[in-house]
N, C-alpha and C. Protein backbone atom coordinates (compact mmCIF):
# COMPACT_ATOMS: atom_id res chain seq x y z
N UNK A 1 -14.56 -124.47 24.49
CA UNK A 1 -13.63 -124.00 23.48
C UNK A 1 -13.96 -122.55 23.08
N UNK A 2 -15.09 -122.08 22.99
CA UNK A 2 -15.60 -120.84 22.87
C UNK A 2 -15.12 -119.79 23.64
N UNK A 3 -15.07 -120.13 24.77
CA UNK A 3 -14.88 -119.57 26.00
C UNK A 3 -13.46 -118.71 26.11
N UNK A 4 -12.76 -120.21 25.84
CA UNK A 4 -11.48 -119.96 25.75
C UNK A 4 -10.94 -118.65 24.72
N UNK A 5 -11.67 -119.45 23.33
CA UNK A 5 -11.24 -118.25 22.15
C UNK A 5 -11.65 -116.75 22.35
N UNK A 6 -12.85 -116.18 23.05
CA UNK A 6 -12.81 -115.12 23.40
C UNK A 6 -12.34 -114.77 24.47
N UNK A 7 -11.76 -115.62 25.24
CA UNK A 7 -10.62 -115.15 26.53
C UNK A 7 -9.67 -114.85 26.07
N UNK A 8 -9.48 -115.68 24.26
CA UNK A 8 -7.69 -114.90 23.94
C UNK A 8 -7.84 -114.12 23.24
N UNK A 9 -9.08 -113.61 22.83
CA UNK A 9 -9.69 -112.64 22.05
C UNK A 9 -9.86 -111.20 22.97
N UNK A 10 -10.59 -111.30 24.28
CA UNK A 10 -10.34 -110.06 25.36
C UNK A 10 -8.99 -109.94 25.93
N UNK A 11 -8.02 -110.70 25.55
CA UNK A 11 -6.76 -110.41 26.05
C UNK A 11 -5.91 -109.50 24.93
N UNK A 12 -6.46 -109.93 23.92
CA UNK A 12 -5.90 -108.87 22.37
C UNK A 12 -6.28 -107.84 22.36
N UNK A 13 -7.92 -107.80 22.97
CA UNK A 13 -8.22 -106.58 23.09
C UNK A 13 -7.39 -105.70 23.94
N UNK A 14 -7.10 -106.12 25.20
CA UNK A 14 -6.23 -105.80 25.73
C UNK A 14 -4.85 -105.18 25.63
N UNK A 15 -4.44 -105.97 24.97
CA UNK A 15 -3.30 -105.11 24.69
C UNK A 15 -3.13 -104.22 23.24
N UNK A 16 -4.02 -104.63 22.51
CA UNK A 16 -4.83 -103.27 22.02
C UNK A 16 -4.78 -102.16 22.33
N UNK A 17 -5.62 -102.37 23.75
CA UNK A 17 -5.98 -100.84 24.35
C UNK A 17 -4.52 -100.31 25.10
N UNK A 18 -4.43 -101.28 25.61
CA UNK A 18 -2.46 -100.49 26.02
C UNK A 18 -1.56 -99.84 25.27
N UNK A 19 -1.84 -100.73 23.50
CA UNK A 19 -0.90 -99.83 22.89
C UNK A 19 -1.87 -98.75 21.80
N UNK A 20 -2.68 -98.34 22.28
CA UNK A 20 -3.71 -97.73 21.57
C UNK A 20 -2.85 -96.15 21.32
N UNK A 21 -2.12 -95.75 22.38
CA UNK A 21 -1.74 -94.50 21.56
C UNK A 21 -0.76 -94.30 20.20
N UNK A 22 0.21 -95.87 19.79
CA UNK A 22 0.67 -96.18 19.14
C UNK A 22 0.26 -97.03 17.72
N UNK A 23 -1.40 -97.28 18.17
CA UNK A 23 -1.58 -97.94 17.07
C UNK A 23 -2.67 -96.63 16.30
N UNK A 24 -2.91 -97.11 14.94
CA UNK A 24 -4.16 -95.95 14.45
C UNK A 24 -5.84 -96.09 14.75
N UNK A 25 -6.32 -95.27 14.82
CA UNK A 25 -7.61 -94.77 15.66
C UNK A 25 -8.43 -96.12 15.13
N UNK A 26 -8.35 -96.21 13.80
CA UNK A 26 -8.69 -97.48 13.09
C UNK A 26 -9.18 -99.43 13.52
N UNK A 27 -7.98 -99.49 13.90
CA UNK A 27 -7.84 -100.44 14.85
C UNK A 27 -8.35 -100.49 16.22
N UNK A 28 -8.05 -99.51 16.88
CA UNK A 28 -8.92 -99.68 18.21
C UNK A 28 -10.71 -99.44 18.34
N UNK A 29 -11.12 -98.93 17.37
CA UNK A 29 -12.30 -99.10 16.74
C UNK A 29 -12.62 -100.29 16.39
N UNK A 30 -12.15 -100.74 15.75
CA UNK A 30 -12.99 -102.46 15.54
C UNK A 30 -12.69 -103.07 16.61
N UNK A 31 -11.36 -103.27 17.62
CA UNK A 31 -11.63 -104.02 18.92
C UNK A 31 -12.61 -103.28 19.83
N UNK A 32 -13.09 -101.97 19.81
CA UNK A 32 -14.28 -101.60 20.84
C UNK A 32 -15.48 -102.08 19.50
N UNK A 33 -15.65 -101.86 18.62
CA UNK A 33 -16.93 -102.51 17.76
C UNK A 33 -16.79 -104.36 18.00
N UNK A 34 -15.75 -104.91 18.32
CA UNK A 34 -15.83 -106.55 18.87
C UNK A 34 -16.24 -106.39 20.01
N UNK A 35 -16.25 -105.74 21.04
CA UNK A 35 -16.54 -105.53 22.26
C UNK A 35 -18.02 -105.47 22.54
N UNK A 36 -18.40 -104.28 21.62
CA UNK A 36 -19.69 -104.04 21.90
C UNK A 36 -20.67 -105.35 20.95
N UNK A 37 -20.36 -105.43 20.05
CA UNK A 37 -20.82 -106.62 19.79
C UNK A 37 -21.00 -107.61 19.99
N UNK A 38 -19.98 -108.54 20.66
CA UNK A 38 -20.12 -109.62 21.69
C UNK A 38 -20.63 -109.35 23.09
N UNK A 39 -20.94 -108.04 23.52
CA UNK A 39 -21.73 -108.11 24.45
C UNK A 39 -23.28 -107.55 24.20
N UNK A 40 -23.21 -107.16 23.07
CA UNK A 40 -24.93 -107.10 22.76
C UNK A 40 -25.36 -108.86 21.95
N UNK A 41 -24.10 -109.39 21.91
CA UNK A 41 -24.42 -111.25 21.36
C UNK A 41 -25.23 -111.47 22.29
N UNK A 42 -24.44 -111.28 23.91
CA UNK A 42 -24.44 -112.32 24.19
C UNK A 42 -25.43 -111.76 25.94
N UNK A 43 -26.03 -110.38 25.18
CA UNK A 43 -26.65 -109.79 26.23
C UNK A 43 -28.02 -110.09 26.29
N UNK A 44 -28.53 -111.59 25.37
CA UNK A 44 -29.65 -112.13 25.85
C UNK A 44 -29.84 -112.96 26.92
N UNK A 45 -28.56 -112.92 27.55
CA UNK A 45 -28.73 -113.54 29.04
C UNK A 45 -28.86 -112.67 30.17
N UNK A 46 -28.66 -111.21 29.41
CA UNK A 46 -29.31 -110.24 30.84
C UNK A 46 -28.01 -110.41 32.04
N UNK A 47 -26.75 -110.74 31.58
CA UNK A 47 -25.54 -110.88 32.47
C UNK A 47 -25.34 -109.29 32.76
N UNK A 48 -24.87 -109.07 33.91
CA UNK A 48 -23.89 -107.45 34.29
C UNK A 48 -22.65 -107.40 33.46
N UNK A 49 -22.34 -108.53 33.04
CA UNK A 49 -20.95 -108.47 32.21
C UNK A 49 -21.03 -108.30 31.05
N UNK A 50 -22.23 -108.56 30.52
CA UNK A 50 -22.30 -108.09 29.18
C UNK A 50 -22.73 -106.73 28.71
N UNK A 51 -23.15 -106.17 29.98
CA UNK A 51 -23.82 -104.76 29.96
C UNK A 51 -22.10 -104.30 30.51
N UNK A 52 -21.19 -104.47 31.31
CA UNK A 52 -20.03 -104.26 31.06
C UNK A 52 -19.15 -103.81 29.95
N UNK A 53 -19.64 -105.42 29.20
CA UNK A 53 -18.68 -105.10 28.24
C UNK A 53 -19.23 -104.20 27.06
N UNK A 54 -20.43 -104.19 26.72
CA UNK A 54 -20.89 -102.80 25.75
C UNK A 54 -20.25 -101.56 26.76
N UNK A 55 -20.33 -101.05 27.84
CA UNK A 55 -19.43 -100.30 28.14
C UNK A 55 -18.15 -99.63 28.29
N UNK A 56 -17.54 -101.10 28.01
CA UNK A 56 -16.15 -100.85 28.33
C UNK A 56 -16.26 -100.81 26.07
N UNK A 57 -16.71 -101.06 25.66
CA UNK A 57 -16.67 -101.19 24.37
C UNK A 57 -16.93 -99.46 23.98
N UNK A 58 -18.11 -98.91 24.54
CA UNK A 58 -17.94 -97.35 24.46
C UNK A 58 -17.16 -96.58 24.73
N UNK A 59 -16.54 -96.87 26.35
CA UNK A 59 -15.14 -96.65 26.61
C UNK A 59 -13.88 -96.52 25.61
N UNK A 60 -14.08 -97.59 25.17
CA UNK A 60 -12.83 -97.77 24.30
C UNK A 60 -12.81 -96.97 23.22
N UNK A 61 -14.29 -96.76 22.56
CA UNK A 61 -14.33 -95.41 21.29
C UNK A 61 -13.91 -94.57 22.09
N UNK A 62 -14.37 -93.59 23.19
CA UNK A 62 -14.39 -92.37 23.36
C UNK A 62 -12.49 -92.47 23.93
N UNK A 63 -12.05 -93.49 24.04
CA UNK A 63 -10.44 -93.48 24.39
C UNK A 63 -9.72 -92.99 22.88
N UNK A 64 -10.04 -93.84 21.83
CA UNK A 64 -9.61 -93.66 20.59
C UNK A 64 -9.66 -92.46 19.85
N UNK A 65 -10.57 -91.80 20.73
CA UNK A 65 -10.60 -90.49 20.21
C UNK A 65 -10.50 -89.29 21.17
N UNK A 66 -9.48 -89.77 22.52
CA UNK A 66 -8.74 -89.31 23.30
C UNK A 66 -10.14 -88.23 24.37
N UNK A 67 -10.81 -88.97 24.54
CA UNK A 67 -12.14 -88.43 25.32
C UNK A 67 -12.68 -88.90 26.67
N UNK A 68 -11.12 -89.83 27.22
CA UNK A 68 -11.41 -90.26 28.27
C UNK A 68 -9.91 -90.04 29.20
N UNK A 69 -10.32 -90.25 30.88
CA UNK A 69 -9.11 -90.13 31.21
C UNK A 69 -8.17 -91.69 31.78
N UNK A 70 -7.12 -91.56 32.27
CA UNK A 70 -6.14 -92.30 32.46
C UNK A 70 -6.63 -93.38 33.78
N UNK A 71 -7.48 -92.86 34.44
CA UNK A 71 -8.37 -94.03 35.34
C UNK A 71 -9.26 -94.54 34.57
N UNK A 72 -9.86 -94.18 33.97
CA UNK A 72 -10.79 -94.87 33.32
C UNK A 72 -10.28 -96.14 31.88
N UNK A 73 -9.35 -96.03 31.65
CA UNK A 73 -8.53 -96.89 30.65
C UNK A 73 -8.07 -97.54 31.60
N UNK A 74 -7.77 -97.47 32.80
CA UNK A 74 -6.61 -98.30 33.44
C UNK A 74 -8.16 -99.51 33.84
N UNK A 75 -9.46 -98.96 34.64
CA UNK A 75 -10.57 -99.79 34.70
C UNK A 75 -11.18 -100.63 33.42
N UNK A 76 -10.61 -100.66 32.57
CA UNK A 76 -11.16 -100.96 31.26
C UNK A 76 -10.16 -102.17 31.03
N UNK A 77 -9.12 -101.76 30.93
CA UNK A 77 -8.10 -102.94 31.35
C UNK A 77 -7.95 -103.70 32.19
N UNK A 78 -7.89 -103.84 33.02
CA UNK A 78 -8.30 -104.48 34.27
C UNK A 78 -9.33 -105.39 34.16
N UNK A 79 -10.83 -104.65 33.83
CA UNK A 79 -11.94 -105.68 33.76
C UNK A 79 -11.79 -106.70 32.58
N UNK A 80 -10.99 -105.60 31.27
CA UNK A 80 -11.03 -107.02 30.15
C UNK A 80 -9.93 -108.04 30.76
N UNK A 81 -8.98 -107.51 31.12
CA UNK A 81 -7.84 -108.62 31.60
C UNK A 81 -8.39 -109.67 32.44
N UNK A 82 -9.30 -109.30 33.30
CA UNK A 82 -9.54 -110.53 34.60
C UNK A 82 -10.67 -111.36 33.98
N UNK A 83 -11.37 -110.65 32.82
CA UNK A 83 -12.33 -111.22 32.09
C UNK A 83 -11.40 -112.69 31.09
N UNK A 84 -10.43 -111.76 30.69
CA UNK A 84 -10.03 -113.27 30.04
C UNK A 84 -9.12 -113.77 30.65
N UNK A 85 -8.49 -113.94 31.59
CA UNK A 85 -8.03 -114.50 32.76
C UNK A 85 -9.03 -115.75 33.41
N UNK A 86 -10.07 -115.37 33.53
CA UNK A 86 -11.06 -116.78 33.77
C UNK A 86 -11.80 -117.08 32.73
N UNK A 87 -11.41 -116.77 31.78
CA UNK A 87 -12.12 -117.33 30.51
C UNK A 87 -11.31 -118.06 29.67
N UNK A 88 -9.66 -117.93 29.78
CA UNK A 88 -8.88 -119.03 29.66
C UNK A 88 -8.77 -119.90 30.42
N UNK A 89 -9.10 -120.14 32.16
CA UNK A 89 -8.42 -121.12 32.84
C UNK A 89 -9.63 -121.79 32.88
N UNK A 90 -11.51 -121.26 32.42
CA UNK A 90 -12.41 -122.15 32.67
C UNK A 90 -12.06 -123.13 31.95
């Protein structure tokens, strides 16, 4: 059940970050501060995905504050999408 809820939780993030030029800097800040946080939770298992997702969680600040480019958001999306893509169907 956990699993699930942060699969529909990285999918919000998600589209979050898609509509990030429309929403305020505000908001996409606390979904990269959920990001990085659930992967420093849950980075006592020493997973690549959790060292991922604090990345893609830095990512996402330096997007919010327009410091990244248009490949690199599109990889950020992608990984959270397929992330909760098998984190809903586990």
């Amino acid at each position: 059940m956990l699993v699930k809820l942060l699969g529909i939780m990285d999918l919000a993030a998600v589209i979050i970050v898609l509509l990030s030029p429309a929403l305020p800097t505000k908001i996409v800040l606390y979904v990269a501060a959920f990001i990085v946080m659930k992967g420093l939770f849950f980075g006592i298992t020493r997973s690549i995905m959790n060292i991922l997702d604090i990345v893609c969680g830095i990512l996402i600040i330096l997007m919010a504050f327009k410091i990244t480019s248009l490949a690199i958001i599109i990889i950020v999306t992608v990984f959270l999408l397929q992330k909760a893509f098998f984190s809903i169907i586990a």
